[in-house]
N, C-alpha and C. Protein backbone atom coordinates (compact mmCIF):
# COMPACT_ATOMS: atom_id res chain seq x y z
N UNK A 1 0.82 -1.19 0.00
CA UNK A 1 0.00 0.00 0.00
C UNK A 1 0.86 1.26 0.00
N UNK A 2 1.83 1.55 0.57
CA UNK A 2 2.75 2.58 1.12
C UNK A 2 3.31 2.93 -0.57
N UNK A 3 4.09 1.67 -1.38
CA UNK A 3 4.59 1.90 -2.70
C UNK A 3 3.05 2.40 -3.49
N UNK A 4 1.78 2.37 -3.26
CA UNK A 4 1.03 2.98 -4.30
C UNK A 4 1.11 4.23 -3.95
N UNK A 5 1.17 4.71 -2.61
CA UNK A 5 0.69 6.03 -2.49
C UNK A 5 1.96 6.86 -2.87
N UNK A 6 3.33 6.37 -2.50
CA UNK A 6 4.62 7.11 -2.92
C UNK A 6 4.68 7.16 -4.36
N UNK A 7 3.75 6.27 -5.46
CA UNK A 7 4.11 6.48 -6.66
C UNK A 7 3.09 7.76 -7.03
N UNK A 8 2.14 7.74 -6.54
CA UNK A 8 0.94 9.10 -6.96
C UNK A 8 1.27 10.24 -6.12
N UNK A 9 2.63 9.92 -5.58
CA UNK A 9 3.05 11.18 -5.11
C UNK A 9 4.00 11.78 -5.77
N UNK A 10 3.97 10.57 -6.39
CA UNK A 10 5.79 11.15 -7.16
C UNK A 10 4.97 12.08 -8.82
N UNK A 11 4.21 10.83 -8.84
CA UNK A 11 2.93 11.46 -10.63
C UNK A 11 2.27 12.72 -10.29
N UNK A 12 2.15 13.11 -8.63
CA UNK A 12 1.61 14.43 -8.87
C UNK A 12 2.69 15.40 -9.06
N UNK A 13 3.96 15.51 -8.28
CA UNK A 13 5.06 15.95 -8.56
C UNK A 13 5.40 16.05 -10.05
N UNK A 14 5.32 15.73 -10.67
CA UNK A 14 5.62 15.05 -12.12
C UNK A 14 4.37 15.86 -12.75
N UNK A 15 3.53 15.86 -12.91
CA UNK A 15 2.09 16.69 -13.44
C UNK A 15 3.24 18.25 -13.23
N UNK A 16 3.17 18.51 -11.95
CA UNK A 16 3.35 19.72 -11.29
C UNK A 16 4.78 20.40 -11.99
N UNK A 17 5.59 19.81 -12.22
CA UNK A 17 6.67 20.36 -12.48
C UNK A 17 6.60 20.32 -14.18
N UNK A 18 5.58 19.35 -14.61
CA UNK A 18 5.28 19.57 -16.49
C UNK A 18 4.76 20.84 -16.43
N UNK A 19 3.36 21.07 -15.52
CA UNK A 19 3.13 22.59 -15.55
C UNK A 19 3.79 23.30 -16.27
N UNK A 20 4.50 23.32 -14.86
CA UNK A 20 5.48 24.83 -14.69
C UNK A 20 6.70 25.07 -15.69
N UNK A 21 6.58 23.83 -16.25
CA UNK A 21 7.79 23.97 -17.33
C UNK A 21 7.15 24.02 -18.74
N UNK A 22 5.99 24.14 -18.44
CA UNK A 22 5.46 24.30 -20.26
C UNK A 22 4.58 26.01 -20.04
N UNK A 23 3.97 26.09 -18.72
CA UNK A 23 3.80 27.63 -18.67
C UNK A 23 5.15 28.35 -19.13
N UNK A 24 6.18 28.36 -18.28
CA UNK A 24 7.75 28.86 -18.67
C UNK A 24 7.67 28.85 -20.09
N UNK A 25 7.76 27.86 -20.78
CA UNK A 25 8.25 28.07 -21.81
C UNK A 25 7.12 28.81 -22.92
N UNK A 26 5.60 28.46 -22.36
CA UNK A 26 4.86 29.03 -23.18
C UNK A 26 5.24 30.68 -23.00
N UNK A 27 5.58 31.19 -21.81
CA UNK A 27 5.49 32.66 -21.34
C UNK A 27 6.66 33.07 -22.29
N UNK A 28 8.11 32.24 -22.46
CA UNK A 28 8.81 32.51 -23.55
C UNK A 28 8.20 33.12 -25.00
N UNK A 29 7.93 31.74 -25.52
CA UNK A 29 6.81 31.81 -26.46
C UNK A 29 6.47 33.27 -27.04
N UNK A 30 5.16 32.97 -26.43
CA UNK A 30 4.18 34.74 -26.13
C UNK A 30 5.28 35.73 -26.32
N UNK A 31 6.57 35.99 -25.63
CA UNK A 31 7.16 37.10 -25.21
C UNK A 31 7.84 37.43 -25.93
N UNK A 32 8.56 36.08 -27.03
CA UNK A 32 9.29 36.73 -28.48
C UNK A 32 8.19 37.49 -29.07
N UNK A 33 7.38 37.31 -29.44
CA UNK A 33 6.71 38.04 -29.98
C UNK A 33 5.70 39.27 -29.80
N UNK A 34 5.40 39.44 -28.13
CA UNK A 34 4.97 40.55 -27.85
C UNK A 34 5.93 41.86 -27.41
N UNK A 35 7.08 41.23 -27.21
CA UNK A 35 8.53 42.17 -26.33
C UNK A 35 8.92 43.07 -27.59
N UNK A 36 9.12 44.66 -27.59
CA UNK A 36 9.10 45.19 -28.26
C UNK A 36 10.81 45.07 -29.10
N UNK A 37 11.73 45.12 -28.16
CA UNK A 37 13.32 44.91 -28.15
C UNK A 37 13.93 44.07 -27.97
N UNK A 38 15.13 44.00 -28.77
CA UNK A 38 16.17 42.56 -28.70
C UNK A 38 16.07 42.22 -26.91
N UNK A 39 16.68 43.62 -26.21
CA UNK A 39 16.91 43.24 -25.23
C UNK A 39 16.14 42.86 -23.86
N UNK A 40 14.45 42.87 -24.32
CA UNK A 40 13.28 42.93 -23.46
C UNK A 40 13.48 41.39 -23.69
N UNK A 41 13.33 41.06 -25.27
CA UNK A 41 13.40 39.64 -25.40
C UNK A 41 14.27 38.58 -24.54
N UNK A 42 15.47 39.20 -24.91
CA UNK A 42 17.24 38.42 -24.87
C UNK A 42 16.38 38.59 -22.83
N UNK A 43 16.31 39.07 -22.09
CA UNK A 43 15.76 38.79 -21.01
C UNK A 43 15.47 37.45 -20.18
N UNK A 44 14.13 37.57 -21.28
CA UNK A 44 12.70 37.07 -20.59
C UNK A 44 13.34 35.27 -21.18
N UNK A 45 14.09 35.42 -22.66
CA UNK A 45 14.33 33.97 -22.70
C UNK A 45 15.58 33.97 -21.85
N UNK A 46 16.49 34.19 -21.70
CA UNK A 46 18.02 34.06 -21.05
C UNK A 46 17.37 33.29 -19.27
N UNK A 47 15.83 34.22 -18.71
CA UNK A 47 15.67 33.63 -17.34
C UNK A 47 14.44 32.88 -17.62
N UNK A 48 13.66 32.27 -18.40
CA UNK A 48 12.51 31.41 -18.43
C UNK A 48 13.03 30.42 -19.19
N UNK A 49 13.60 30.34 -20.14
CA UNK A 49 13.22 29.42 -20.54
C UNK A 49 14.27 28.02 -20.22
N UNK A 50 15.54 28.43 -19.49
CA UNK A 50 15.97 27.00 -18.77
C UNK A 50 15.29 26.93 -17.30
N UNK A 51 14.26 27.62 -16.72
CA UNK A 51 13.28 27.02 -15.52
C UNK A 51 12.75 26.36 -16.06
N UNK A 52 12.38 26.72 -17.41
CA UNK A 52 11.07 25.72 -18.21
C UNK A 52 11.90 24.27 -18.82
N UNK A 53 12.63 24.31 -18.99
CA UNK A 53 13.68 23.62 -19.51
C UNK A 53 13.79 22.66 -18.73
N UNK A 54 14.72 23.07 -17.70
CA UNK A 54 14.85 22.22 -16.61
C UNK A 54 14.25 21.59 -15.59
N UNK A 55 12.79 22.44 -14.94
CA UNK A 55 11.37 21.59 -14.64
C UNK A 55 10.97 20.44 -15.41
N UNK A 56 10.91 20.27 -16.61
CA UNK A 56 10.49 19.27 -17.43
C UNK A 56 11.69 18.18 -17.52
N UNK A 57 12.89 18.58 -17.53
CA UNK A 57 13.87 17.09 -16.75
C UNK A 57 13.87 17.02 -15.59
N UNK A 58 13.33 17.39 -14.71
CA UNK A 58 12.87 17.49 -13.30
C UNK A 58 11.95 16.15 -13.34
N UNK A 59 10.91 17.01 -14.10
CA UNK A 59 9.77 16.16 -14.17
C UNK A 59 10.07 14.95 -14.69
N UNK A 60 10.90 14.36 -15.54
CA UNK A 60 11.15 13.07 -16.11
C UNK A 60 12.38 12.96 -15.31
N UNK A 61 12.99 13.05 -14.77
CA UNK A 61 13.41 12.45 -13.16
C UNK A 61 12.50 11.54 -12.60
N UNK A 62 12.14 12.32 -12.17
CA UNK A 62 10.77 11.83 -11.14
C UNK A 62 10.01 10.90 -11.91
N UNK A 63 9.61 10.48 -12.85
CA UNK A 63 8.68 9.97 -13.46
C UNK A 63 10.03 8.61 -13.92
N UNK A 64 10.68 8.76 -14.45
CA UNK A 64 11.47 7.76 -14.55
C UNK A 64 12.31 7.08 -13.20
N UNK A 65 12.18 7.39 -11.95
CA UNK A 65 12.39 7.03 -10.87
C UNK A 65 14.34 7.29 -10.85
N UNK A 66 14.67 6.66 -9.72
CA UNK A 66 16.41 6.91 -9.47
C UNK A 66 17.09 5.67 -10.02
N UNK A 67 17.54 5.85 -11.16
CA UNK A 67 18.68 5.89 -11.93
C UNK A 67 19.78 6.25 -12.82
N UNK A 68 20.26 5.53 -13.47
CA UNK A 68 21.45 5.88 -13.95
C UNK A 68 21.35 7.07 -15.07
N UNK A 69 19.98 7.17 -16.14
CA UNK A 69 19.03 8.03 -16.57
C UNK A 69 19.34 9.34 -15.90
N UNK A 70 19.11 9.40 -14.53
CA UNK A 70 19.09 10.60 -13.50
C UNK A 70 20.08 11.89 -13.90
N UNK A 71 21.10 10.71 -13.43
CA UNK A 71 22.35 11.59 -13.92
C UNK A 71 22.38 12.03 -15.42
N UNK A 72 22.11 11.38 -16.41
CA UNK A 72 22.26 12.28 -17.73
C UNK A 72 21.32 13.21 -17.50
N UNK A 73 20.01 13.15 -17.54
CA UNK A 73 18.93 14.28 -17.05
C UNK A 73 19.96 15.68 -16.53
N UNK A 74 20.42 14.96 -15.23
CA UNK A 74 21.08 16.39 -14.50
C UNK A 74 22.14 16.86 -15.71
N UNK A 75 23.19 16.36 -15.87
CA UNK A 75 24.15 16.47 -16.99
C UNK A 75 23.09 17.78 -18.14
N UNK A 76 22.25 17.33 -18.48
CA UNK A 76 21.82 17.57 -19.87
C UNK A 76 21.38 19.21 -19.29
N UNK A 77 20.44 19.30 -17.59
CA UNK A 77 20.20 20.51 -17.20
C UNK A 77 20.99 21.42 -17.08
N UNK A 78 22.41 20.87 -16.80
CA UNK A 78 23.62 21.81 -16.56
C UNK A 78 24.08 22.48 -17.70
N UNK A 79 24.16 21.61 -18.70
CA UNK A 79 24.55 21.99 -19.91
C UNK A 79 23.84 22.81 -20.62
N UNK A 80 22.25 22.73 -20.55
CA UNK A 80 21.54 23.92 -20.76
C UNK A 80 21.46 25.12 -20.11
N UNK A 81 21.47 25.01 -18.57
CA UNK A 81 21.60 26.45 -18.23
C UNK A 81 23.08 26.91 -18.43
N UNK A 82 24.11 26.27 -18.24
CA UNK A 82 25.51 27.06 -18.51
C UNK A 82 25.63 27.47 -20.28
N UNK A 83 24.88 27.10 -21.06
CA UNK A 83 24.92 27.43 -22.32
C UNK A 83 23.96 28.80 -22.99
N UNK A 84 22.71 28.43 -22.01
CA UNK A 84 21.76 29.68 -22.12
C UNK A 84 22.45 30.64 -21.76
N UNK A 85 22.98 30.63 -20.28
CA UNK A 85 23.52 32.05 -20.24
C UNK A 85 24.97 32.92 -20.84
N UNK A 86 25.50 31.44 -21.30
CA UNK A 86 26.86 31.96 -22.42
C UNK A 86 26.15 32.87 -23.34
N UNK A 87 25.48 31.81 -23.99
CA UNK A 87 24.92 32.74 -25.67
C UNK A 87 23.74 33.81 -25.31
N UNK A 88 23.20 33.77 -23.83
CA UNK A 88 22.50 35.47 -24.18
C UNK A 88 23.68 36.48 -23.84
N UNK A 89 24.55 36.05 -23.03
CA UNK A 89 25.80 36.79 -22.66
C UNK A 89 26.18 37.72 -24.16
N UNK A 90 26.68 36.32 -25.32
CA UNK A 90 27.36 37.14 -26.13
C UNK A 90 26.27 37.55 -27.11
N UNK A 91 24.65 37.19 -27.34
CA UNK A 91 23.87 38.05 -27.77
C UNK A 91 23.94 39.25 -27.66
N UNK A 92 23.75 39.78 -26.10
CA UNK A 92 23.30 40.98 -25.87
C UNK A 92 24.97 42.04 -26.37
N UNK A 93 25.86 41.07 -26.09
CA UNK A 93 26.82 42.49 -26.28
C UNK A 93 26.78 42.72 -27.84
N UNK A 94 26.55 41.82 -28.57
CA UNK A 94 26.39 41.89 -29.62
C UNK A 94 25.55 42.43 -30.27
N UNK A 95 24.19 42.69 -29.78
CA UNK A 95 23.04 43.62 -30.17
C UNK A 95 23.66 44.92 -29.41
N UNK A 96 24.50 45.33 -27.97
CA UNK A 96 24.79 46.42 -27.66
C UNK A 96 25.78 47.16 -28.88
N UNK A 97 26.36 46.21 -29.49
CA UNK A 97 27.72 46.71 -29.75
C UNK A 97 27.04 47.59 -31.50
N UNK A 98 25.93 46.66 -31.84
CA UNK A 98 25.34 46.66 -33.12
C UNK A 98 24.52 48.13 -32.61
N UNK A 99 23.73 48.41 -31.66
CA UNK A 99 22.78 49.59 -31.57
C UNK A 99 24.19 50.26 -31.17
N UNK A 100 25.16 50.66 -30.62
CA UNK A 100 25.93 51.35 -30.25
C UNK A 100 26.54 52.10 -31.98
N UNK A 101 26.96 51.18 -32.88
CA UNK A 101 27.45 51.53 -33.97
C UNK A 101 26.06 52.23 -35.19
N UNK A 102 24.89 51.86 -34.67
CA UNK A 102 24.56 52.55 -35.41
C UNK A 102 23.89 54.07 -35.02
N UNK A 103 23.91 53.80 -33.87
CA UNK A 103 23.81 55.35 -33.39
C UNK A 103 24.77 56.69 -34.02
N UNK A 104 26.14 55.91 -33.59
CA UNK A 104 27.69 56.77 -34.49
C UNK A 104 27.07 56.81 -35.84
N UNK A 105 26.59 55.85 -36.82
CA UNK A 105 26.18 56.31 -37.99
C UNK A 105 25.03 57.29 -38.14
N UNK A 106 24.31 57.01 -37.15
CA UNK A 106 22.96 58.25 -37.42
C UNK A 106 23.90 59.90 -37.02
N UNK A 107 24.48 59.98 -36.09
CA UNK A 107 24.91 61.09 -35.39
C UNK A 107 25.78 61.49 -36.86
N UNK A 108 26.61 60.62 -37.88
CA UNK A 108 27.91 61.55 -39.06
C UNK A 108 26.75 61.48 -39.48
N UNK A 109 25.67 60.57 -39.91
CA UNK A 109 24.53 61.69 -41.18
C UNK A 109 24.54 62.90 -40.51
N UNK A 110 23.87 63.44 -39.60
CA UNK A 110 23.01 64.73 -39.46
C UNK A 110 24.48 65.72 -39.60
C-alpha cells in the first residue's frame, strides 16, 4: 500500500513540475513576440526558458524514478543552463555593440 501512495506522489510531482515547465516556456513563447526589443526579449528567454527547460527534466526524473538516466537528465540541465547564459551573454553584447554603432552612424549623417 505505502509503494502505491509514494508512486501518486511522485505522478503528482511530475504533473506539477510539467506545468510549470510548459507555462515557462509558453510565457517565452508569447514574449518573443509581444517584447518590443532585442533586449526585453534576450531577457525574458536568457531567465525562463531554462526554468522551463529544466522543470520538465525534473519532471522526467521523477517519473522515470532513481537511476542511472538521472544523472544524464542532470548532466543535460547543466549543460543547458551554462549554455543559455553563455549565448545570451554574447547576444546581448552583440546587439549592444550593433545599436551602439549605429547610433555613431545616425549622429555623421546629421
Amino acid at each position: 500500500m505505502a509503494g502505491g501512495a509514494i508512486r501518486v506522489i511522485a505522478d503528482v510531482f511530475t504533473i506539477i513540475f510539467l506545468l510549470v515547465g510548459c507555462f515557462f516556456l509558453l510565457v517565452v513563447t508569447i514574449g518573443i513576440f509581444r517584447l518590443p526589443d532585442s533586449f526585453s526579449r534576450l531577457h525574458l528567454t536568457s531567465k525562463s526558458d531554462p526554468i522551463g527547460a529544466v522543470s520538465i527534466l525534473i519532471a522526467a526524473a521523477i517519473y522515470g524514478g532513481w537511476s542511472f538516466d538521472v544523472l544524464r537528465l542532470v548532466a543535460i540541465g547543466f549543460l543547458l543552463v551554462i549554455t543559455s547564459v553563455t549565448s545570451s551573454h554574447a547576444i546581448g553584447r552583440s546587439a549592444l555593440k550593433r545599436r551602439a554603432s549605429k547610433e555613431e552612424e545616425n549622429a555623421s549623417d546629421t
